[in-house]
N, C-alpha and C. Protein backbone atom coordinates (compact mmCIF):
# COMPACT_ATOMS: atom_id res chain seq x y z
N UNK A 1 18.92 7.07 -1.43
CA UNK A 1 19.58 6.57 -0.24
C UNK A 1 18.61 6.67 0.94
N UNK A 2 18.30 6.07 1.79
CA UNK A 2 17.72 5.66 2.96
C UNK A 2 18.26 6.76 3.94
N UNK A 3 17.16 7.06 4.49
CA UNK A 3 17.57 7.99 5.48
C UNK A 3 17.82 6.85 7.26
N UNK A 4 17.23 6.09 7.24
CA UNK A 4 18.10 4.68 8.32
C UNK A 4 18.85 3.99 7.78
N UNK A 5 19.59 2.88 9.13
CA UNK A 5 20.20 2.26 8.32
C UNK A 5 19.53 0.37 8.44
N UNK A 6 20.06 -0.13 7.34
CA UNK A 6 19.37 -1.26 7.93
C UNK A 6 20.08 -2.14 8.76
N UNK A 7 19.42 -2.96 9.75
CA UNK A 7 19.70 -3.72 10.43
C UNK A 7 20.04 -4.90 9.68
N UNK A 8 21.57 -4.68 9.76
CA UNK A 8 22.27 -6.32 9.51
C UNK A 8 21.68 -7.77 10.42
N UNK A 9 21.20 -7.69 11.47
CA UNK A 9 21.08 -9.28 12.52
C UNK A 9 19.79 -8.46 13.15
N UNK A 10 18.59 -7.92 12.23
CA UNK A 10 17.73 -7.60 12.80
C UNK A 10 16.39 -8.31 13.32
N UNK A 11 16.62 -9.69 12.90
CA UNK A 11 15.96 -11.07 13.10
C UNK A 11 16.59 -11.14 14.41
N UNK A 12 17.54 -10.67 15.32
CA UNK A 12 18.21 -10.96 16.23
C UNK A 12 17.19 -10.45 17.43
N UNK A 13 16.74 -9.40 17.26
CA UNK A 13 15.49 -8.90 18.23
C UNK A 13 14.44 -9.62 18.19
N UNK A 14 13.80 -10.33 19.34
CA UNK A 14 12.64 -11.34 19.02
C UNK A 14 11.86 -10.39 19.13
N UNK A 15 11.72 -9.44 18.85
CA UNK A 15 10.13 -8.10 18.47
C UNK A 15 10.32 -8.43 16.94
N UNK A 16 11.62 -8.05 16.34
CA UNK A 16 11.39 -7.99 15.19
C UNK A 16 11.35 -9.04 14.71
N UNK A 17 12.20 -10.31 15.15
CA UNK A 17 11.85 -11.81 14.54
C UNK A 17 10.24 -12.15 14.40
N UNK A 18 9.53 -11.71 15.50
CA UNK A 18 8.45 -12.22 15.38
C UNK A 18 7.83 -11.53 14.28
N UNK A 19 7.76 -10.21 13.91
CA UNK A 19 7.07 -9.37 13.01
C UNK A 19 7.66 -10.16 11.31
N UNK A 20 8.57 -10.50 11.54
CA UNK A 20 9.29 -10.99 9.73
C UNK A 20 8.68 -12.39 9.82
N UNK A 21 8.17 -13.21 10.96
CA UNK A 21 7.57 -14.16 10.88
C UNK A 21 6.08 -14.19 10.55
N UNK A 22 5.68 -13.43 11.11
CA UNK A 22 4.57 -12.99 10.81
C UNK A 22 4.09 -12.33 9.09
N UNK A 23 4.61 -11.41 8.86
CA UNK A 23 5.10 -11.78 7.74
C UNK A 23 5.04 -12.48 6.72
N UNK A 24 5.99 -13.45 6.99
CA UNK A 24 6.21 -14.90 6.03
C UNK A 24 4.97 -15.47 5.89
N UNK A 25 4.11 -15.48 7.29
CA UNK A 25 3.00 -16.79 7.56
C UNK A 25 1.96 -16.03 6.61
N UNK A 26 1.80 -14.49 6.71
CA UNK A 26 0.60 -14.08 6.66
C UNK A 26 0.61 -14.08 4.71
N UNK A 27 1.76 -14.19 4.38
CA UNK A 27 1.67 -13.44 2.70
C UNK A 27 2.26 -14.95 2.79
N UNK A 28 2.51 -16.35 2.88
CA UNK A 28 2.90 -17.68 2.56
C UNK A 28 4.47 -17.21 1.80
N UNK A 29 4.75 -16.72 1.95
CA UNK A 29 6.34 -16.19 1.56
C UNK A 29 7.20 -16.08 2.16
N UNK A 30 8.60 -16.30 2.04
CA UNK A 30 10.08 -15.82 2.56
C UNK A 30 10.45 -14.97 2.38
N UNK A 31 10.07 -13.71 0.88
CA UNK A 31 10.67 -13.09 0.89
C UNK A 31 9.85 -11.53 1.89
N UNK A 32 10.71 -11.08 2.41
CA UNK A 32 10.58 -9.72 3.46
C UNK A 32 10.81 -8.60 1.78
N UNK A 33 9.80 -7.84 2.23
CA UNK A 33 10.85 -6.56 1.09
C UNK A 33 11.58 -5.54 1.66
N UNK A 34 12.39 -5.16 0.96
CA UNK A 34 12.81 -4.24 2.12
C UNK A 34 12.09 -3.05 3.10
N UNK A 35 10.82 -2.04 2.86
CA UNK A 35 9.95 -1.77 3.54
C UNK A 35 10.37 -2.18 5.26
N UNK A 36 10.08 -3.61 5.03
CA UNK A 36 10.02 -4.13 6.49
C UNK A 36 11.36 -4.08 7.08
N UNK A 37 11.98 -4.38 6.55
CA UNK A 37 13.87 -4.63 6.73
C UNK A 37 14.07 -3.29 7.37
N UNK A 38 14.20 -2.25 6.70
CA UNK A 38 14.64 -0.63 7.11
C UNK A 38 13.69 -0.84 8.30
N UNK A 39 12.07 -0.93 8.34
CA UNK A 39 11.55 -0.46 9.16
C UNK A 39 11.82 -1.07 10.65
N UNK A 40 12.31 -2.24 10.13
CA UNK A 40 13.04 -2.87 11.72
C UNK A 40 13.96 -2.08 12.61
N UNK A 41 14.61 -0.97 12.27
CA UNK A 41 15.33 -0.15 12.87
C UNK A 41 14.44 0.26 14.59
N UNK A 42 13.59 0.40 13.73
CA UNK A 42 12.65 0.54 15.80
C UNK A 42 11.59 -0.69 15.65
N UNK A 43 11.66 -1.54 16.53
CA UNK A 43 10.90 -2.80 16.71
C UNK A 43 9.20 -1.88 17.17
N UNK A 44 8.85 -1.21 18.06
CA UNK A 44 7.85 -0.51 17.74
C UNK A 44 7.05 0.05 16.59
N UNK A 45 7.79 1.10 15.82
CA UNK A 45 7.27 1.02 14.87
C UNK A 45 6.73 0.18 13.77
N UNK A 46 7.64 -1.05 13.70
CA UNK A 46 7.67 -2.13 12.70
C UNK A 46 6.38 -3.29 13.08
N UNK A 47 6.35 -3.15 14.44
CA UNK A 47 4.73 -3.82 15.05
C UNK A 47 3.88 -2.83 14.73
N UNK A 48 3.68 -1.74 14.99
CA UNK A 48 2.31 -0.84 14.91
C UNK A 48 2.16 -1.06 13.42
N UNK A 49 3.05 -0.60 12.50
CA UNK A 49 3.00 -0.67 10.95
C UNK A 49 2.58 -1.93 10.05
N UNK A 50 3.00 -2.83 10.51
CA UNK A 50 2.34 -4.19 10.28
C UNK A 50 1.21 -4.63 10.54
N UNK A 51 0.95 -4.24 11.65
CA UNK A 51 -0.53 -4.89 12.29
C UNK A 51 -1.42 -3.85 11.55
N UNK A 52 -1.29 -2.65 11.36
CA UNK A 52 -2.15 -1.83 10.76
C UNK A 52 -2.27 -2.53 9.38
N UNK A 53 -1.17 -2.45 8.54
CA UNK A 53 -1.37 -3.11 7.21
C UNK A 53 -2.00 -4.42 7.23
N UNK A 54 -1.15 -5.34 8.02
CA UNK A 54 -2.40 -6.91 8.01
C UNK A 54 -3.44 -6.80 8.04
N UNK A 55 -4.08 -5.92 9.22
CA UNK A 55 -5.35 -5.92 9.47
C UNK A 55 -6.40 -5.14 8.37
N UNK A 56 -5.81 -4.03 7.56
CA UNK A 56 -6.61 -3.68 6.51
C UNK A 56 -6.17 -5.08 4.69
N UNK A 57 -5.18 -5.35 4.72
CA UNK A 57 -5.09 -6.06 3.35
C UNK A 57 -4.54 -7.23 3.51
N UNK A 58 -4.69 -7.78 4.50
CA UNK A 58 -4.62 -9.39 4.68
C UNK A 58 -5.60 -10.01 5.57
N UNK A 59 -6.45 -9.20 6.11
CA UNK A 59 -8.29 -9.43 6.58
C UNK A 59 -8.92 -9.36 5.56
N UNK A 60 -10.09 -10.74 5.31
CA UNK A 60 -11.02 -10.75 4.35
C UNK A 60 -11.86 -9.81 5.12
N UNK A 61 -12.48 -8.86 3.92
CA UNK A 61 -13.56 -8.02 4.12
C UNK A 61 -14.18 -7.81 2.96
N UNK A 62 -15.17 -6.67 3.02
CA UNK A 62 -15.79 -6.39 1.77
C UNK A 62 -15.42 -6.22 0.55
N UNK A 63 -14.27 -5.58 0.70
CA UNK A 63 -13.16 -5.75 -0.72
C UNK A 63 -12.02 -6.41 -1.02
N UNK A 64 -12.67 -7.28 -2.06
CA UNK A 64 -11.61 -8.51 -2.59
C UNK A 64 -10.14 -7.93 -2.03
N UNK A 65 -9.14 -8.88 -1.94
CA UNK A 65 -7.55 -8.52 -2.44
C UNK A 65 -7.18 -7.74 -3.24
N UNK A 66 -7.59 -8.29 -4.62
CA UNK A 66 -6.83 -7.20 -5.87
C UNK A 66 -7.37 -5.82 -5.79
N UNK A 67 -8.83 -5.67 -5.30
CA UNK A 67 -9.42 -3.61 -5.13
C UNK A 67 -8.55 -3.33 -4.11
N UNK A 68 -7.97 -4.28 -3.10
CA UNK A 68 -7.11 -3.42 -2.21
C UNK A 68 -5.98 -2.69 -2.78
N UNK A 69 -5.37 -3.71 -3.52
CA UNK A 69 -4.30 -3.71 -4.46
C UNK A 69 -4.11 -2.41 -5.79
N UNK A 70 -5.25 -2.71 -6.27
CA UNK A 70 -5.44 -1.28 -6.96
C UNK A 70 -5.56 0.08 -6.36
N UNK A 71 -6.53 0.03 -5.16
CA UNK A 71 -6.99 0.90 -5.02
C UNK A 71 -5.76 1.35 -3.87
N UNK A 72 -4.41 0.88 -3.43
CA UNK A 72 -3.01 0.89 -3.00
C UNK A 72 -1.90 1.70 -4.18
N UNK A 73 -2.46 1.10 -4.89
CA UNK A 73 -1.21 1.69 -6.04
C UNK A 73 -2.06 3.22 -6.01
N UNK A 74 -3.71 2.98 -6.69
CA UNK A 74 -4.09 4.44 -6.72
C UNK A 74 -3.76 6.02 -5.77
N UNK A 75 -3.37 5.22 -4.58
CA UNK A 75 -3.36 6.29 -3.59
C UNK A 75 -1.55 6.45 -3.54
N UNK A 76 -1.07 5.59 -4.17
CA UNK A 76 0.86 5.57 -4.24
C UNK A 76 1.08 6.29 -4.61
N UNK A 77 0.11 6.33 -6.27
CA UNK A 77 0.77 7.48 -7.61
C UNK A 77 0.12 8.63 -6.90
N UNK A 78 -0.99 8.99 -6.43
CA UNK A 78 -1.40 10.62 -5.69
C UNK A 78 -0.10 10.98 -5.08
N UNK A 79 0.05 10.31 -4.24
CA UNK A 79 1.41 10.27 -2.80
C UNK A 79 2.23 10.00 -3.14
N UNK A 80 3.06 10.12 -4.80
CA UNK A 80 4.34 10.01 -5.44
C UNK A 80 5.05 9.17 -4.91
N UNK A 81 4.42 7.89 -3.92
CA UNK A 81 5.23 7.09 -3.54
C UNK A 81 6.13 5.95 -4.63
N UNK A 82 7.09 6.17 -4.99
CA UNK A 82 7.57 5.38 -6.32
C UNK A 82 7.87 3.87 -5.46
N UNK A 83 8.08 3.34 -4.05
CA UNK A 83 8.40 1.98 -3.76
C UNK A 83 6.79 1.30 -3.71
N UNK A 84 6.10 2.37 -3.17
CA UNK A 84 4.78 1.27 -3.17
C UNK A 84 4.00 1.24 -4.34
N UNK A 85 4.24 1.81 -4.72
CA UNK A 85 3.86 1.77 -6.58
C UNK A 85 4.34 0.59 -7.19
N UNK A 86 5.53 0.39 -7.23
CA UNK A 86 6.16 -0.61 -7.37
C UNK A 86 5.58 -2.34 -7.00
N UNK A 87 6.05 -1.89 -5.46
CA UNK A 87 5.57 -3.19 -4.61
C UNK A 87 3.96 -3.52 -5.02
N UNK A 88 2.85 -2.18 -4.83
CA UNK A 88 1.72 -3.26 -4.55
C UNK A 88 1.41 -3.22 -6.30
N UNK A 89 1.94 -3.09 -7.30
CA UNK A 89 1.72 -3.31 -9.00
C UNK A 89 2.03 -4.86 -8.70
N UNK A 90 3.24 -5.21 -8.25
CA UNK A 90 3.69 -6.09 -8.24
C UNK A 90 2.48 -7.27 -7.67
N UNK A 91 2.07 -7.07 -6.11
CA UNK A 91 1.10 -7.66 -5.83
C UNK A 91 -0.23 -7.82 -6.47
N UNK A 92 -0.46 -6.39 -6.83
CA UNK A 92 -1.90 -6.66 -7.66
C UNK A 92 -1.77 -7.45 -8.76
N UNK A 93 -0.39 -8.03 -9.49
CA UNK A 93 -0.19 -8.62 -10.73
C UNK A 93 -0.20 -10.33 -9.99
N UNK A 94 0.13 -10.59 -8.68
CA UNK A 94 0.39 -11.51 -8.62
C UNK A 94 -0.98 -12.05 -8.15
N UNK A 95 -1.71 -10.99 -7.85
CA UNK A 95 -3.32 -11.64 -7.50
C UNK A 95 -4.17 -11.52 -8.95
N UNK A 96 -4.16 -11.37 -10.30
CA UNK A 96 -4.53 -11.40 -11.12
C UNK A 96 -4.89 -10.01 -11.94
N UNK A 97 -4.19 -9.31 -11.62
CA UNK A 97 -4.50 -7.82 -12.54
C UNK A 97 -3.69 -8.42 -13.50
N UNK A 98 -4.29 -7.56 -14.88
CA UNK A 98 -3.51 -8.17 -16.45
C UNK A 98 -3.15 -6.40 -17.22
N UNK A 99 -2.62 -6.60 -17.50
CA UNK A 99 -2.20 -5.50 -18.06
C UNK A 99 -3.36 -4.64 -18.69
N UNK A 100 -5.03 -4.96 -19.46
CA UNK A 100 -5.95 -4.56 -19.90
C UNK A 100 -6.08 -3.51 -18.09
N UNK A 101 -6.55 -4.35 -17.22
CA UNK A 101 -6.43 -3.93 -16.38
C UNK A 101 -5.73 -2.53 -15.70
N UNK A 102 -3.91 -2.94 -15.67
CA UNK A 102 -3.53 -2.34 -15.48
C UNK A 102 -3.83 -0.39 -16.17
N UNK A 103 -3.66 -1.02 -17.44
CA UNK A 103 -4.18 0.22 -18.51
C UNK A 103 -5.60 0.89 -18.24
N UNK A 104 -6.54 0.55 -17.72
CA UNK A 104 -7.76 1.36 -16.94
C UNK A 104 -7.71 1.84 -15.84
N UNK A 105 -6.74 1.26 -14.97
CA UNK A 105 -6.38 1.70 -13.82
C UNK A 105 -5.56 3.27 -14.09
N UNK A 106 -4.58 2.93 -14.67
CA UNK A 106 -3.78 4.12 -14.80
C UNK A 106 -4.89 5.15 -15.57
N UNK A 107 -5.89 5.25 -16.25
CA UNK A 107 -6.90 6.10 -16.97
C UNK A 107 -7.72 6.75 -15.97
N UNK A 108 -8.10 5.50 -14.85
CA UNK A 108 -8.50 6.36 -14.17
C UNK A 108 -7.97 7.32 -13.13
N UNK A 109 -6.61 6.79 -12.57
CA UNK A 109 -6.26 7.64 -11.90
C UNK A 109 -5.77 8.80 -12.25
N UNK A 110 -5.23 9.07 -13.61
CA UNK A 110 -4.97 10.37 -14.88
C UNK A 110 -5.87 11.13 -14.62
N UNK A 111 -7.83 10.44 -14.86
CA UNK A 111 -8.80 11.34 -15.03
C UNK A 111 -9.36 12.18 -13.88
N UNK A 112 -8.95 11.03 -12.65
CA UNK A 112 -9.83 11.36 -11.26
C UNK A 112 -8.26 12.58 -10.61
N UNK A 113 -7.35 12.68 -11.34
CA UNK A 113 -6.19 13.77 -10.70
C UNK A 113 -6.54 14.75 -11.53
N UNK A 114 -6.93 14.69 -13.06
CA UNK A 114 -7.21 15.87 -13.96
C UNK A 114 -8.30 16.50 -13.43
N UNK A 115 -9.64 16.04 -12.86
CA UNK A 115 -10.66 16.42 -12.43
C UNK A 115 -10.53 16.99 -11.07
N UNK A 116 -9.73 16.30 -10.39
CA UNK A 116 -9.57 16.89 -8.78
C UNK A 116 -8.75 18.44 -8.80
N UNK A 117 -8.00 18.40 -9.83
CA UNK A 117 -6.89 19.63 -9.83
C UNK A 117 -7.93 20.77 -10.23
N UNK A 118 -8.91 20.46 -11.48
CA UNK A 118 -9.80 21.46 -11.97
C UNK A 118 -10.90 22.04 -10.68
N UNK A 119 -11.33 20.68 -10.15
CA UNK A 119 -12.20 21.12 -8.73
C UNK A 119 -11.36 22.20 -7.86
N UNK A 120 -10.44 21.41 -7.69
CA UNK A 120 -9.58 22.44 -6.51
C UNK A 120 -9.28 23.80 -7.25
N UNK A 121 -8.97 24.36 -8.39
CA UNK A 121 -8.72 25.48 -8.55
C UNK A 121 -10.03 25.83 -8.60
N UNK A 122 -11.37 25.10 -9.32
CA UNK A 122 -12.22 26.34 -9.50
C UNK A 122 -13.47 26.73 -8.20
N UNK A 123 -12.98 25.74 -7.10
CA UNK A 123 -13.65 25.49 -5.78
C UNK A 123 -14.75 25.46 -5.68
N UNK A 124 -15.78 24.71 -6.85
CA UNK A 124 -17.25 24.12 -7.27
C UNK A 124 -17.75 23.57 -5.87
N UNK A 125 -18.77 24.21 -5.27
CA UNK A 125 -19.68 24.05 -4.47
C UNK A 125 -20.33 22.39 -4.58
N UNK A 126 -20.04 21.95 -3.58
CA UNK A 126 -20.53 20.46 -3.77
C UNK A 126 -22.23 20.59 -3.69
N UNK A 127 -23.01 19.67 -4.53
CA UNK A 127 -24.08 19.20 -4.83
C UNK A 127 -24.86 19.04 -3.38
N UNK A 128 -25.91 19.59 -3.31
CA UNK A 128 -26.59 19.16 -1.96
C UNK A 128 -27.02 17.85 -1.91
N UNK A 129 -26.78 16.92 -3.52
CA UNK A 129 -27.59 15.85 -3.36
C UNK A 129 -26.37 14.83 -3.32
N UNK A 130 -25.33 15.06 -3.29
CA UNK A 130 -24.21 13.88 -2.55
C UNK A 130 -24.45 14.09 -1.66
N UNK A 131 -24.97 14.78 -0.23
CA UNK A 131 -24.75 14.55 0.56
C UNK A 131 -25.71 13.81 1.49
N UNK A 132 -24.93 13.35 2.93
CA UNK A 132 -25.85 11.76 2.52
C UNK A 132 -27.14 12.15 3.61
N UNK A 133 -26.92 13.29 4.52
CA UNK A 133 -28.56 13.81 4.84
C UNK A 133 -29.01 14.71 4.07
């Protein structure tokens, strides 16, 4: 259960109309997920939160779409987030991840949490030669 509630006529605020428009234009879609819906409850937040996300995974930059996409879910399953796990699987499938895919992804994030947990308990002195002076 949602700890807000959602806004029934929340298209009714032109802060938030504009943000679900935005939205639509930026991902060529109608559908809103809910994410955005709940987050309309404060028209502030729902601008700062958007523009942050557009601007990292709907700006072309150095990393394609789908590494955003993966590398989104990767940081979901750390952060037990079960909706964005969900949502960006969903996206990374709709930008071309295939299930071979999917199945290395999940290997690595298994190996790079099995390895991080062993680091952190046995508190291994980092390498003088990762570092970058």
């Amino acid at each position: 259960m949602s700890t807000v509630k959602l806004i029934q006529d929340a298209e009714a605020d032109p802060r938030v109309k504009a943000v679900l428009d935005d939205i639509r234009a930026t991902r060529k879609s109608d559908f809103i997920n809910n994410f955005w819906l709940y987050l309309a409850f404060d028209p502030q937040l729902l601008e700062e939160t958007w523009q942050g996300v557009k601007s990292v995974m709907a700006v072309p930059s150095a990393l394609d779409p789908l590494t955003k996409e993966l590398i989104y879910i990767a940081v979901s399953v750390t952060n037990s987030c079960r909706y964005c796990v969900h949502s960006h699987t969903a996206a990374a499938r709709a930008k071309g991840m295939t299930d071979e895919m999917y199945a290395d992804l999940l290997r690595v994030i298994a190996t790079a949490g099995r390895t991080n947990q062993l680091l952190n308990a046995m508190q291994v002195p980092v390498d003088p030669v990762f570092d970058l002076e």
